[in-house]
PDB file of N, CA and C in Angstrom:
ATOM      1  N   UNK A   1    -101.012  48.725-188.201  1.00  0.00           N
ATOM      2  CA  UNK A   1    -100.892  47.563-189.052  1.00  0.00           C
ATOM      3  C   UNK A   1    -100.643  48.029-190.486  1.00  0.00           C
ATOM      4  N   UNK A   2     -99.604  47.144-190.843  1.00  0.00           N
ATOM      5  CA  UNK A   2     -99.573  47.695-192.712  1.00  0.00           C
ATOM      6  C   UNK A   2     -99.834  46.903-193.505  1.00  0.00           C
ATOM      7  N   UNK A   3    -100.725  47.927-194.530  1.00  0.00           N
ATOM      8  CA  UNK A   3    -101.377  47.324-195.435  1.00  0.00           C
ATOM      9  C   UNK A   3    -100.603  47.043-196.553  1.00  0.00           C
ATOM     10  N   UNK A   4    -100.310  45.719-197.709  1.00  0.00           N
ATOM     11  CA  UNK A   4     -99.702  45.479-198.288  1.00  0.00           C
ATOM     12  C   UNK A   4    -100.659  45.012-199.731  1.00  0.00           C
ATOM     13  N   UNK A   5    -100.197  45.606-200.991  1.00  0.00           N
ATOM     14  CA  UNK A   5    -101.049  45.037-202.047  1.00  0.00           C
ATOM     15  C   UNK A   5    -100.293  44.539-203.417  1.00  0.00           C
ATOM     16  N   UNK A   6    -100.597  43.518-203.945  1.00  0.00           N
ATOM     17  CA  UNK A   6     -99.868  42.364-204.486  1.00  0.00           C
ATOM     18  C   UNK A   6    -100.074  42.562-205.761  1.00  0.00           C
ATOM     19  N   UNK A   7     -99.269  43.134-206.617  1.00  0.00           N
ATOM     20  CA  UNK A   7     -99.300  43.408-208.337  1.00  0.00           C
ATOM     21  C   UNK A   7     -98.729  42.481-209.055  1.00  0.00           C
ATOM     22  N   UNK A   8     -99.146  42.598-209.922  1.00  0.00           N
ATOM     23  CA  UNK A   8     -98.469  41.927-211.552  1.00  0.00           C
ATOM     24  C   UNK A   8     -97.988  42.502-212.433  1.00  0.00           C
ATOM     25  N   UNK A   9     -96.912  42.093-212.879  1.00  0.00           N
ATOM     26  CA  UNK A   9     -96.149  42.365-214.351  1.00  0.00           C
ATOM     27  C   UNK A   9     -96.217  42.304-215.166  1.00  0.00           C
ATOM     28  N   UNK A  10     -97.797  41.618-215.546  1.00  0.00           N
ATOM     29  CA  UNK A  10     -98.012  41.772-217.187  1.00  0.00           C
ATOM     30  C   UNK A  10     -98.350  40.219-217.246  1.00  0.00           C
ATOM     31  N   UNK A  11     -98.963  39.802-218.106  1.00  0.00           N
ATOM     32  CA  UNK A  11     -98.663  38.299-218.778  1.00  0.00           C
ATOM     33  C   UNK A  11     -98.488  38.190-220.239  1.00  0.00           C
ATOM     34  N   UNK A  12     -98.303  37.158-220.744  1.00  0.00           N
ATOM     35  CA  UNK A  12     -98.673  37.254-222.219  1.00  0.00           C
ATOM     36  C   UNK A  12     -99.189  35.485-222.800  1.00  0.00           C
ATOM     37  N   UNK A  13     -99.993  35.489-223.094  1.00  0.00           N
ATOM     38  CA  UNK A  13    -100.541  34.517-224.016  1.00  0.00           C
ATOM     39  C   UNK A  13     -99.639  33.906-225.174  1.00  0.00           C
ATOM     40  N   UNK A  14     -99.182  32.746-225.263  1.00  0.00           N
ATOM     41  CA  UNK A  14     -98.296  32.132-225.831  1.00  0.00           C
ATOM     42  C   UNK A  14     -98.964  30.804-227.040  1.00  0.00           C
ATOM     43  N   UNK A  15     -99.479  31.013-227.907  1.00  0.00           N
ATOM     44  CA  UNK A  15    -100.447  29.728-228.811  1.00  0.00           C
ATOM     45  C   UNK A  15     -99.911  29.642-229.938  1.00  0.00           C
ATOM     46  N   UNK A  16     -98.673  29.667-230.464  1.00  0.00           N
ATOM     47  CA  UNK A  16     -98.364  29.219-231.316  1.00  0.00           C
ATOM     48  C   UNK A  16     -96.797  28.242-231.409  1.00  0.00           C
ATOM     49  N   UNK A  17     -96.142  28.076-232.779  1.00  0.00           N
ATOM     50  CA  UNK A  17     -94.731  27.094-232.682  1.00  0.00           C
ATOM     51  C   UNK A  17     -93.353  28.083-232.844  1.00  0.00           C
ATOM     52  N   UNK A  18     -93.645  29.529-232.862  1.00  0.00           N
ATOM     53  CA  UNK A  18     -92.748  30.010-232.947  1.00  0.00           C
ATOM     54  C   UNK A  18     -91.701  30.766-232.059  1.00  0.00           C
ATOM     55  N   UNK A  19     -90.774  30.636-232.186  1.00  0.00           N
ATOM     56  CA  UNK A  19     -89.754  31.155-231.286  1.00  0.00           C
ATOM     57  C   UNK A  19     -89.707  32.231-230.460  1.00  0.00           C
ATOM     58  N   UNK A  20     -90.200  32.341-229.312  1.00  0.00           N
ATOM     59  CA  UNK A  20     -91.001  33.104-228.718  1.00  0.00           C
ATOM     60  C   UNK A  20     -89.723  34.027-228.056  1.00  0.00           C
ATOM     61  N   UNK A  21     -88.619  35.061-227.939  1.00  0.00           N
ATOM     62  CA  UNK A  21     -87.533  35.515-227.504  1.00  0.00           C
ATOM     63  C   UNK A  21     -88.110  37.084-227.114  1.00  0.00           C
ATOM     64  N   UNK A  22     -87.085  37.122-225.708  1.00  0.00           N
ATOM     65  CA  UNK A  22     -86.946  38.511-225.172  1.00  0.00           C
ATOM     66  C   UNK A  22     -87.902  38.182-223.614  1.00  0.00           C
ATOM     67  N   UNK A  23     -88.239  37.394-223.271  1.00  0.00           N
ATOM     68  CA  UNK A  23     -89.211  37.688-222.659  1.00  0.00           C
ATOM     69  C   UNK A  23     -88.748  37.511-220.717  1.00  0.00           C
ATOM     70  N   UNK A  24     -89.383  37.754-220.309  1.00  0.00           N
ATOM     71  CA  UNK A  24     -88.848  37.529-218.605  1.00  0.00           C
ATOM     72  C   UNK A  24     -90.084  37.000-217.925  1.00  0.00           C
ATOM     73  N   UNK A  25     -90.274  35.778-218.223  1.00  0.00           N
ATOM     74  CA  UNK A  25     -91.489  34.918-217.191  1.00  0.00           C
ATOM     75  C   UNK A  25     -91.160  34.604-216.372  1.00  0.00           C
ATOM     76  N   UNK A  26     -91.414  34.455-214.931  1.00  0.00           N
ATOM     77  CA  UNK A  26     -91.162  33.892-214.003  1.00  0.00           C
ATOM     78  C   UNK A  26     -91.904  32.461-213.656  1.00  0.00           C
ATOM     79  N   UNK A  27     -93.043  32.946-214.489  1.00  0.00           N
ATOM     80  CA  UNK A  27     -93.495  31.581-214.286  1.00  0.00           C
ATOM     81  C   UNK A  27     -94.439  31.105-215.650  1.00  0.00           C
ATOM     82  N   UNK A  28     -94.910  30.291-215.599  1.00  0.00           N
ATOM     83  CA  UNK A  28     -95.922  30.191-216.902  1.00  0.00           C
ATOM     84  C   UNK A  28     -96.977  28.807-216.666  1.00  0.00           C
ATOM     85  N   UNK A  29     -98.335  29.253-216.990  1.00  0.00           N
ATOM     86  CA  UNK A  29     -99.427  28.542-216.579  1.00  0.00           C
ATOM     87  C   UNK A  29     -99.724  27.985-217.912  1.00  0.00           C
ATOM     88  N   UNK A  30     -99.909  26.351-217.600  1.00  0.00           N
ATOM     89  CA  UNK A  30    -100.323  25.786-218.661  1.00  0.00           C
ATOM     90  C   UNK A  30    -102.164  25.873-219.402  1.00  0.00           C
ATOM     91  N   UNK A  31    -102.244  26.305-220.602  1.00  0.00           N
ATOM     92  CA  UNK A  31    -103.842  26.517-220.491  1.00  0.00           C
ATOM     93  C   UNK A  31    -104.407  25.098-221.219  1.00  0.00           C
ATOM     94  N   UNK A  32    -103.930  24.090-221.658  1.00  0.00           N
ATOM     95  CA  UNK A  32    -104.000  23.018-222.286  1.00  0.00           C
ATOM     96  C   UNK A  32    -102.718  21.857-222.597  1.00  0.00           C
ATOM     97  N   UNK A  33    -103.034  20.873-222.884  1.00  0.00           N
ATOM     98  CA  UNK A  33    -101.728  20.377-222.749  1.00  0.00           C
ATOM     99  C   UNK A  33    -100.737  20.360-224.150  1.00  0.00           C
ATOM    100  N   UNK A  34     -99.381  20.408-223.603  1.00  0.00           N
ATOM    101  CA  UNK A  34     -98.780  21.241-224.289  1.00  0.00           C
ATOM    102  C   UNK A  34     -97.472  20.553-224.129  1.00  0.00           C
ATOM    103  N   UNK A  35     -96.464  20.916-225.170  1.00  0.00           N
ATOM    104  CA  UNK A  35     -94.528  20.432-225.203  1.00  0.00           C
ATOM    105  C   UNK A  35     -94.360  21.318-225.274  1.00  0.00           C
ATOM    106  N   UNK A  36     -93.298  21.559-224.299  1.00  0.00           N
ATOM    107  CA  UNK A  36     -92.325  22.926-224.985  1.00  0.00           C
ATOM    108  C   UNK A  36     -90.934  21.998-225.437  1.00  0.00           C
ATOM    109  N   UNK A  37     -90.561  23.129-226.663  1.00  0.00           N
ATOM    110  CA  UNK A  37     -89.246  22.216-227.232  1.00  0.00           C
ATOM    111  C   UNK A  37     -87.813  23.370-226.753  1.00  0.00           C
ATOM    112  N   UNK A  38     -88.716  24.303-226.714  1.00  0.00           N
ATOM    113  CA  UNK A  38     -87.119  25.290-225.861  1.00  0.00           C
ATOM    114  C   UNK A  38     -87.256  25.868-224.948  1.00  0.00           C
ATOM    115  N   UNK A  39     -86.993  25.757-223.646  1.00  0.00           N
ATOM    116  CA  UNK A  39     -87.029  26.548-222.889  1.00  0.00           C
ATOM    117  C   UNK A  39     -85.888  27.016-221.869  1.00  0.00           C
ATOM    118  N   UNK A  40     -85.211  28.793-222.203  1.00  0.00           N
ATOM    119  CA  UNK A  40     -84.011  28.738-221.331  1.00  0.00           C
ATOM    120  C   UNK A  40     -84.045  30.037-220.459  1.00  0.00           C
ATOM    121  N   UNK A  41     -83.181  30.571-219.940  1.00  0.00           N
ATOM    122  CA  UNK A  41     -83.012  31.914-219.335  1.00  0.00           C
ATOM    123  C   UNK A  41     -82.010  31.663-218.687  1.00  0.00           C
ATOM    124  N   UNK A  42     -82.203  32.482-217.866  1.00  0.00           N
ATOM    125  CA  UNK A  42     -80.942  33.023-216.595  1.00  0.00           C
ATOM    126  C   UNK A  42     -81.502  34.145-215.857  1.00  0.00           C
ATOM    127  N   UNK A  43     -80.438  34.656-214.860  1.00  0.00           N
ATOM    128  CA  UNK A  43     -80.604  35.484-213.760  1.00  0.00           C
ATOM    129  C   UNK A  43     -81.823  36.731-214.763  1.00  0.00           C
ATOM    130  N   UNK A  44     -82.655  37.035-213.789  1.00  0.00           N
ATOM    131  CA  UNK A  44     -83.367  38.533-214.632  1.00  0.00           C
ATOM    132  C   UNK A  44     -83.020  39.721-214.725  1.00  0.00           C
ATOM    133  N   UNK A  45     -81.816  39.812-213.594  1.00  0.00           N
ATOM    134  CA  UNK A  45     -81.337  41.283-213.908  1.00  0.00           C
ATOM    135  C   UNK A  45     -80.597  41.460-215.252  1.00  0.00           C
ATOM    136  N   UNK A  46     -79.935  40.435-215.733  1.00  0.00           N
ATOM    137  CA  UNK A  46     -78.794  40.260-216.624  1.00  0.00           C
ATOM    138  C   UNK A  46     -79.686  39.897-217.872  1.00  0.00           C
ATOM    139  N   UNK A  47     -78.876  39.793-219.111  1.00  0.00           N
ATOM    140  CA  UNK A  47     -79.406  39.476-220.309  1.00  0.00           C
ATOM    141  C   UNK A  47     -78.865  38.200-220.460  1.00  0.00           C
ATOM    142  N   UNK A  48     -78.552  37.317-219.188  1.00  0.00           N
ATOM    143  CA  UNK A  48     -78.133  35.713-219.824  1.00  0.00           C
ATOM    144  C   UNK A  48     -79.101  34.778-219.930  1.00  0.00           C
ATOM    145  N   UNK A  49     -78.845  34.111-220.859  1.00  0.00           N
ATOM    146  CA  UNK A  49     -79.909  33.072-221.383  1.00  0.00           C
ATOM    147  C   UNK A  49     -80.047  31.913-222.012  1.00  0.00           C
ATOM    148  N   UNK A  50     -78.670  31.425-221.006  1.00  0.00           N
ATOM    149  CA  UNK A  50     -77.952  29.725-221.402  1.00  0.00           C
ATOM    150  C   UNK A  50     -78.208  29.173-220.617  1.00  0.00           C
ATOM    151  N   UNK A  51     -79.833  29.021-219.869  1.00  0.00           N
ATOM    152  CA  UNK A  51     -79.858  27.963-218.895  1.00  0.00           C
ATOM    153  C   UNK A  51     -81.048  27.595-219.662  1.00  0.00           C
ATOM    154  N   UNK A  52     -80.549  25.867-219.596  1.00  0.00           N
ATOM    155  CA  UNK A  52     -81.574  25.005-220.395  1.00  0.00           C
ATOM    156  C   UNK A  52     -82.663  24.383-219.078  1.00  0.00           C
ATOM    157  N   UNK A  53     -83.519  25.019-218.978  1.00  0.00           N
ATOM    158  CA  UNK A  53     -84.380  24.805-218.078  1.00  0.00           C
ATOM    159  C   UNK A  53     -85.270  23.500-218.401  1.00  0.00           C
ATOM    160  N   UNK A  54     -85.366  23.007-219.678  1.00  0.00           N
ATOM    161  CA  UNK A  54     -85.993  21.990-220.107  1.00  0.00           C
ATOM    162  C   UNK A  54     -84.915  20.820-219.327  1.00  0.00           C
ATOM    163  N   UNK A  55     -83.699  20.957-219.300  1.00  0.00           N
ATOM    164  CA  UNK A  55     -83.127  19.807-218.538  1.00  0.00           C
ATOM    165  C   UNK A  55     -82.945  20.096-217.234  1.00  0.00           C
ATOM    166  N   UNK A  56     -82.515  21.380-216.570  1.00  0.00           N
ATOM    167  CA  UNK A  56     -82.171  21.358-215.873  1.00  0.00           C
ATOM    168  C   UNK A  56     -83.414  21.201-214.697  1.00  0.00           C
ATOM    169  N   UNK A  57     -84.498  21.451-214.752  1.00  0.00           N
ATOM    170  CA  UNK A  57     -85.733  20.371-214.292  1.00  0.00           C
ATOM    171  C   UNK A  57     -86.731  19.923-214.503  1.00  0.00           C
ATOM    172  N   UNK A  58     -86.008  19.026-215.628  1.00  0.00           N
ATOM    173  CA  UNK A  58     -86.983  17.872-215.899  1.00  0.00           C
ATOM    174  C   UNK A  58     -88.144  17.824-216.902  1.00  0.00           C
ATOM    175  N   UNK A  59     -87.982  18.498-217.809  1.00  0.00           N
ATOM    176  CA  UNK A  59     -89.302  18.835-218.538  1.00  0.00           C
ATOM    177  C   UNK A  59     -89.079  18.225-220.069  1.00  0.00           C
ATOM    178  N   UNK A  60     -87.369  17.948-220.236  1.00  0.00           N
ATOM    179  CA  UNK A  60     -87.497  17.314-221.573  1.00  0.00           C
ATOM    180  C   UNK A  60     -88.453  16.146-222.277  1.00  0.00           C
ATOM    181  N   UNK A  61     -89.325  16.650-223.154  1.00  0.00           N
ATOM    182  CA  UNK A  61     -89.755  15.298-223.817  1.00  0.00           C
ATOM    183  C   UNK A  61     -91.281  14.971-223.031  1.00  0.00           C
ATOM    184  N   UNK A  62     -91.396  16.038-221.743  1.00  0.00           N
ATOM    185  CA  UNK A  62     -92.776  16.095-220.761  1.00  0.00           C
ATOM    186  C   UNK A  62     -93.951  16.207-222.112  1.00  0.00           C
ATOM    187  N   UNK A  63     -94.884  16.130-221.698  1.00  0.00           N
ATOM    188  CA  UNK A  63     -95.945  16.670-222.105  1.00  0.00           C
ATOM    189  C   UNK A  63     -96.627  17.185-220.944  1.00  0.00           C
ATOM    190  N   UNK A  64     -97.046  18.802-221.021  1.00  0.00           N
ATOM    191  CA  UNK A  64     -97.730  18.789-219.252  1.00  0.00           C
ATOM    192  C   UNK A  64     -99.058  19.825-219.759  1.00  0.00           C
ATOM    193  N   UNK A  65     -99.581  18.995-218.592  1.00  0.00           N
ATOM    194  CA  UNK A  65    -101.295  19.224-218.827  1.00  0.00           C
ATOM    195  C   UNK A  65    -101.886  20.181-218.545  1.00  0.00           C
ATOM    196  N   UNK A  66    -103.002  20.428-218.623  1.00  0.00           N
ATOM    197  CA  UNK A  66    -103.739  21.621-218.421  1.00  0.00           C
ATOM    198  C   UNK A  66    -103.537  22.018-217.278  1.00  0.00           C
ATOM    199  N   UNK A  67    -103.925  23.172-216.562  1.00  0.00           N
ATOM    200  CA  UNK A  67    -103.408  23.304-215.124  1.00  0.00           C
ATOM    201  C   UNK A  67    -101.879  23.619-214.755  1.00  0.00           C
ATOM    202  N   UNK A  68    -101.635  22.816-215.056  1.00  0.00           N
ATOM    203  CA  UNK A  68     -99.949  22.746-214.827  1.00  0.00           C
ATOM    204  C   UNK A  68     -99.302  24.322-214.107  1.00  0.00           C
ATOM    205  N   UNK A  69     -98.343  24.561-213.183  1.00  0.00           N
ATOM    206  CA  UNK A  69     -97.566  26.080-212.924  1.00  0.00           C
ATOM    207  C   UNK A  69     -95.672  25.411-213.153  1.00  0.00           C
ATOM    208  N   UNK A  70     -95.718  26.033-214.072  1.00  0.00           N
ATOM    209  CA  UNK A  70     -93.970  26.338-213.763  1.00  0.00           C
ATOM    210  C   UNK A  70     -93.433  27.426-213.389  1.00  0.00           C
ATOM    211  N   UNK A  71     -92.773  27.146-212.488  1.00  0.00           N
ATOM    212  CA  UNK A  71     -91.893  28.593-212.229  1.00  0.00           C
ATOM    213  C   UNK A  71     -90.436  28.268-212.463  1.00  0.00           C
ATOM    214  N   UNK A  72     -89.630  29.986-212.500  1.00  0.00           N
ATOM    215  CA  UNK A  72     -88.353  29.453-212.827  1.00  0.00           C
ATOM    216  C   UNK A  72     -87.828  29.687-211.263  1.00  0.00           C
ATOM    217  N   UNK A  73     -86.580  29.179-210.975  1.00  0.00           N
ATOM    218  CA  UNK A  73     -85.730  29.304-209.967  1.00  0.00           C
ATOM    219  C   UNK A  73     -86.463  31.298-209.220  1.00  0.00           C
ATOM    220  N   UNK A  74     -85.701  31.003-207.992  1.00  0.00           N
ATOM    221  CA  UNK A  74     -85.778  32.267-207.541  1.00  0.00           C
ATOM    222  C   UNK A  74     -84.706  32.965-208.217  1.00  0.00           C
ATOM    223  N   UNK A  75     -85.124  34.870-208.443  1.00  0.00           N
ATOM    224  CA  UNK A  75     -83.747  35.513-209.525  1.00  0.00           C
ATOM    225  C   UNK A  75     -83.477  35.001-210.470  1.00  0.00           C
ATOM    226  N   UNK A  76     -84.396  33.525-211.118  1.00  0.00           N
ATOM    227  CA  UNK A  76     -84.192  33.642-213.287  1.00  0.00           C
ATOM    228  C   UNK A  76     -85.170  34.019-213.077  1.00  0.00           C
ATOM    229  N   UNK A  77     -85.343  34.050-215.242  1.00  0.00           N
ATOM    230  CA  UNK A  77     -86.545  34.196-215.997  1.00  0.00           C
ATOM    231  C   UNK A  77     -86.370  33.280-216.902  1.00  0.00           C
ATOM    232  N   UNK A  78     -87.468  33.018-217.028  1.00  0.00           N
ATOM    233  CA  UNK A  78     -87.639  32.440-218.869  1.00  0.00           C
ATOM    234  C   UNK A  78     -87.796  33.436-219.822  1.00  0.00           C
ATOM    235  N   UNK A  79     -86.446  33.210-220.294  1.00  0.00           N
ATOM    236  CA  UNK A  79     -86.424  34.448-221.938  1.00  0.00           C
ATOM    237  C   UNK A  79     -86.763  33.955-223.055  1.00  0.00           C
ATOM    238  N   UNK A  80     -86.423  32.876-223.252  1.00  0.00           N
ATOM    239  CA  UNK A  80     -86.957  31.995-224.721  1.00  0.00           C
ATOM    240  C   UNK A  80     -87.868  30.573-224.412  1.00  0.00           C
ATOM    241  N   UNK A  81     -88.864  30.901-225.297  1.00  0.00           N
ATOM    242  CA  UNK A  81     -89.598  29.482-225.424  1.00  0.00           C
ATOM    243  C   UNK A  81     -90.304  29.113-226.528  1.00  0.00           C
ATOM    244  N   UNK A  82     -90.422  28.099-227.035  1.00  0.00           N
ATOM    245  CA  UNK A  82     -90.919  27.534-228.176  1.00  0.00           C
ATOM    246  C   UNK A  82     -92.018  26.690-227.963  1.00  0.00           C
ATOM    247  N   UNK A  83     -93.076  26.547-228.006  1.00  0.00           N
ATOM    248  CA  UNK A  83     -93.934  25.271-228.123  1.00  0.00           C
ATOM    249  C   UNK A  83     -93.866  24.407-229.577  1.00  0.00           C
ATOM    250  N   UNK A  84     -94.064  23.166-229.241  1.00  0.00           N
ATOM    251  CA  UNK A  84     -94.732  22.583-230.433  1.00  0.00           C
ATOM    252  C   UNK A  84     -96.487  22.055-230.579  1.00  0.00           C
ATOM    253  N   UNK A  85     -96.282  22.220-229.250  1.00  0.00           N
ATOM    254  CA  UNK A  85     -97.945  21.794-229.424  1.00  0.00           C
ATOM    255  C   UNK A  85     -98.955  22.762-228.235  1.00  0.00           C
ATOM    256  N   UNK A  86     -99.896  22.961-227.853  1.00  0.00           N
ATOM    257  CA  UNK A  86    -100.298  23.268-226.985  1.00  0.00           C
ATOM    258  C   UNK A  86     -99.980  25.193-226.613  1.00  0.00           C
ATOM    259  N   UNK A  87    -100.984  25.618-225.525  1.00  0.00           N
ATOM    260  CA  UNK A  87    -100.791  27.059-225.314  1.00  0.00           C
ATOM    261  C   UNK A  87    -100.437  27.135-223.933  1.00  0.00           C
ATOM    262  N   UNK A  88     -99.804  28.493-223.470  1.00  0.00           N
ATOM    263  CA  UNK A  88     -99.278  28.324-222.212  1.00  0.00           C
ATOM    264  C   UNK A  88     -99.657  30.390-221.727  1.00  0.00           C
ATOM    265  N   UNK A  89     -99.932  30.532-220.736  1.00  0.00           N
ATOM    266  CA  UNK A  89     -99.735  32.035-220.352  1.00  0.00           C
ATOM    267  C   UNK A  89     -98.443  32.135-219.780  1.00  0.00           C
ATOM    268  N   UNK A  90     -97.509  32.801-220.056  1.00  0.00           N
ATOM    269  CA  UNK A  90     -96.215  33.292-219.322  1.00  0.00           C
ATOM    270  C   UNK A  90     -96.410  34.582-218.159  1.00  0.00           C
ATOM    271  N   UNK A  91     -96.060  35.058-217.039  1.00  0.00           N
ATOM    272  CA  UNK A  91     -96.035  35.479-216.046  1.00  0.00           C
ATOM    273  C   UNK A  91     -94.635  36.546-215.853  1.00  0.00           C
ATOM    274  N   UNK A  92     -95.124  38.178-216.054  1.00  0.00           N
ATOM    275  CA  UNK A  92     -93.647  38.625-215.548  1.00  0.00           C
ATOM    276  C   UNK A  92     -93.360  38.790-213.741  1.00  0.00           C
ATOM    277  N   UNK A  93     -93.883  38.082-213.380  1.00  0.00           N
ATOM    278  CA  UNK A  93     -93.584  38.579-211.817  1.00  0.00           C
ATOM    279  C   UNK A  93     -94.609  39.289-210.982  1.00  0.00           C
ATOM    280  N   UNK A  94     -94.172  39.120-209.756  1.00  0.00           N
ATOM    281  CA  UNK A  94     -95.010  39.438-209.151  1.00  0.00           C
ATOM    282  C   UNK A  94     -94.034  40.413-207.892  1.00  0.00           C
ATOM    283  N   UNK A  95     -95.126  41.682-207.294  1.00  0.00           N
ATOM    284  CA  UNK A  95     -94.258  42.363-206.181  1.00  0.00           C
ATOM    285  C   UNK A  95     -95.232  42.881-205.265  1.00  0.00           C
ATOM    286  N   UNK A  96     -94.918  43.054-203.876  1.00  0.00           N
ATOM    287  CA  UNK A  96     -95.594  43.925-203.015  1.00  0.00           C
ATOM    288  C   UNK A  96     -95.081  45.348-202.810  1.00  0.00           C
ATOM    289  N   UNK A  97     -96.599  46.042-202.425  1.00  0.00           N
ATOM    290  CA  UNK A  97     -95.794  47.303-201.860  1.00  0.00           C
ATOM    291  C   UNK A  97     -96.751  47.660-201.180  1.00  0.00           C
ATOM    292  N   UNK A  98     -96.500  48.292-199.796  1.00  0.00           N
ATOM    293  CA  UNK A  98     -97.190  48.598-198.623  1.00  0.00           C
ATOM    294  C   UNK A  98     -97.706  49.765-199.290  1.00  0.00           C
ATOM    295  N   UNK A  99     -99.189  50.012-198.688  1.00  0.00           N
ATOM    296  CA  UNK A  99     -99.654  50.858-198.981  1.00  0.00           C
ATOM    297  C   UNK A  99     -99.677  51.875-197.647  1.00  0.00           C
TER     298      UNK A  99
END
């Protein structure tokens, strides 16, 4: 039988209004409730980062609550994000590897 064990990529803590760039979240946990006013990326292997994820599902103008999980598509990231209100943890991924 193989044994398999489940790592992380890091997170980072996100609490302020400023333009948060470079980053590769896959997902991001809401820690209070919160707007984001930018949020985009693209594929993660690549450095593209013209997908407006705030429209493309559904989050324009949201306010989302504590608790909350976003993830991006399978193969994006979220590279840029902005809050205006509220804090969020961002997520670089997650991988297995048999031990």
């Amino acid at each position: 039988m193989a044994n398999f064990r489940l790592f992380g990529n890091g997170c980072e803590l996100i609490d302020d209004t400023s333009a948060n760039t470079g980053k590769q979240f896959e997902s991001i946990y809401v820690r209070e409730d919160t707007v984001i006013t930018t949020l985009t990326g693209g594929n993660k292997s690549t450095t593209a980062n013209a997908t407006n994820y705030l429209t493309s599902i559904g989050l324009s103008g949201v306010t989302l609550v504590k608790g909350d999980l976003i993830t991006a598509p399978i193969g994006d990231a979220f590279k840029s994000i902005t809050l205006s209100s509220g804090s969020i943890i961002g997520y670089g991924g997650w991988f297995q590897r048999q031990l």
